[in-house]
Protein backbone atom coordinates (compact mmCIF):
# COMPACT_ATOMS: atom_id res chain seq x y z
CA UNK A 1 -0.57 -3.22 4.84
CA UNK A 2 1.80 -4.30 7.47
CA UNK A 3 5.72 -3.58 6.91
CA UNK A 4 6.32 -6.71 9.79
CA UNK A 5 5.21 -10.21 9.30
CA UNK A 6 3.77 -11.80 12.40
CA UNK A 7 7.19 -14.06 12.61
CA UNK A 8 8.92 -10.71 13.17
CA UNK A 9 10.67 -10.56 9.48
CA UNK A 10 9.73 -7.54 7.02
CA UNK A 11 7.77 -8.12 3.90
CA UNK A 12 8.85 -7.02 0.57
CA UNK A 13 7.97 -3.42 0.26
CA UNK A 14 9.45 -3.00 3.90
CA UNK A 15 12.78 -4.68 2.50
CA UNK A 16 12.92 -2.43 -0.65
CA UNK A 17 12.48 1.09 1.89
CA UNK A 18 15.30 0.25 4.01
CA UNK A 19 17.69 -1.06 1.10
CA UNK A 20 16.72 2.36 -0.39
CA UNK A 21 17.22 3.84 2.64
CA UNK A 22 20.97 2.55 2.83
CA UNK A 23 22.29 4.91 0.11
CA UNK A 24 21.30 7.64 2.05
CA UNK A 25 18.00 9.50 4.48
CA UNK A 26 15.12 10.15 2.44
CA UNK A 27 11.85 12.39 1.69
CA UNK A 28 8.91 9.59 1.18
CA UNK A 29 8.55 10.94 -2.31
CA UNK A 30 12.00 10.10 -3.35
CA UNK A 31 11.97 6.93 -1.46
CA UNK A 32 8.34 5.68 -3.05
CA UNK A 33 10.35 6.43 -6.09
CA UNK A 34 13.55 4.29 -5.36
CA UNK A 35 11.89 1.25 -4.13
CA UNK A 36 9.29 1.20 -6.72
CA UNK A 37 6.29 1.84 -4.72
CA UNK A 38 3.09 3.86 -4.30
CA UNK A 39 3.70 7.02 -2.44
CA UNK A 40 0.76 5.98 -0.16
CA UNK A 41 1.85 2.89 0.83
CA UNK A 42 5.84 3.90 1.48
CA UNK A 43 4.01 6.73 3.80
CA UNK A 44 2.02 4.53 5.80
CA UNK A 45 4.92 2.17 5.67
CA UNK A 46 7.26 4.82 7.27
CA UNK A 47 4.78 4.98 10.34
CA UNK A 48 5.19 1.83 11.34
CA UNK A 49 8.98 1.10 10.85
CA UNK A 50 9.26 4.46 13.04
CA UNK A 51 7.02 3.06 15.37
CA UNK A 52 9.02 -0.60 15.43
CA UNK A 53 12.12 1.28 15.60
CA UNK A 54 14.34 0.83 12.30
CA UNK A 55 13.82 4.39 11.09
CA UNK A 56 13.90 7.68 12.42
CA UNK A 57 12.41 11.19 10.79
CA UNK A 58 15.21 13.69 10.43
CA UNK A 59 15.61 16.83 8.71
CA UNK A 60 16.93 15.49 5.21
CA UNK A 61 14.09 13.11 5.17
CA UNK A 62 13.99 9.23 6.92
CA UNK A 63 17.08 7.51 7.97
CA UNK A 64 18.08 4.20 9.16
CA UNK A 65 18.49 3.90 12.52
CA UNK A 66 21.47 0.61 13.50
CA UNK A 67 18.22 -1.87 14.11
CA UNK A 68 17.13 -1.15 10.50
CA UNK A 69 20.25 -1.42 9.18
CA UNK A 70 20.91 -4.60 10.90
CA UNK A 71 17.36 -5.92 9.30
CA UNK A 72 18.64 -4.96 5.56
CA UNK A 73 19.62 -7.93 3.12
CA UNK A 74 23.00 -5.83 2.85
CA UNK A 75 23.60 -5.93 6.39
């Protein structure tokens, strides 16, 4: 499942990762758990927003990079 429509916005379970992702970086376990979502799909999810950009790996876990947190409803 894509975490980018083709118009460029993010679907839902995109959305939900990166508002979890505001409160602080991440493991993929503990974000699947935030947002609500299979682990499966948060992990392939994670690929591609680190791929577009909006998140990078770090040792803690996933962060927001300032392009994802731009793209949060919060912003």
């Amino acid at each position: 499942m894509a975490c980018i429509n083709p118009d460029g916005t993010l679907t839902p379970s995109a959305q939900a990762i990166l508002e979890a992702l505001r409160r602080a970086p991440a493991k993929a376990e503990a974000l699947a758990q935030q947002a609500g979502l299979p682990l499966y799909r948060v992990r392939s999810s994670m690929r591609e927003l680190v791929v577009a950009g909006l998140v990078v790996e770090t040792a803690e876990g996933y962060a927001l990079t300032e392009q994802g947190r731009a793209r949060t409803t919060s912003a």
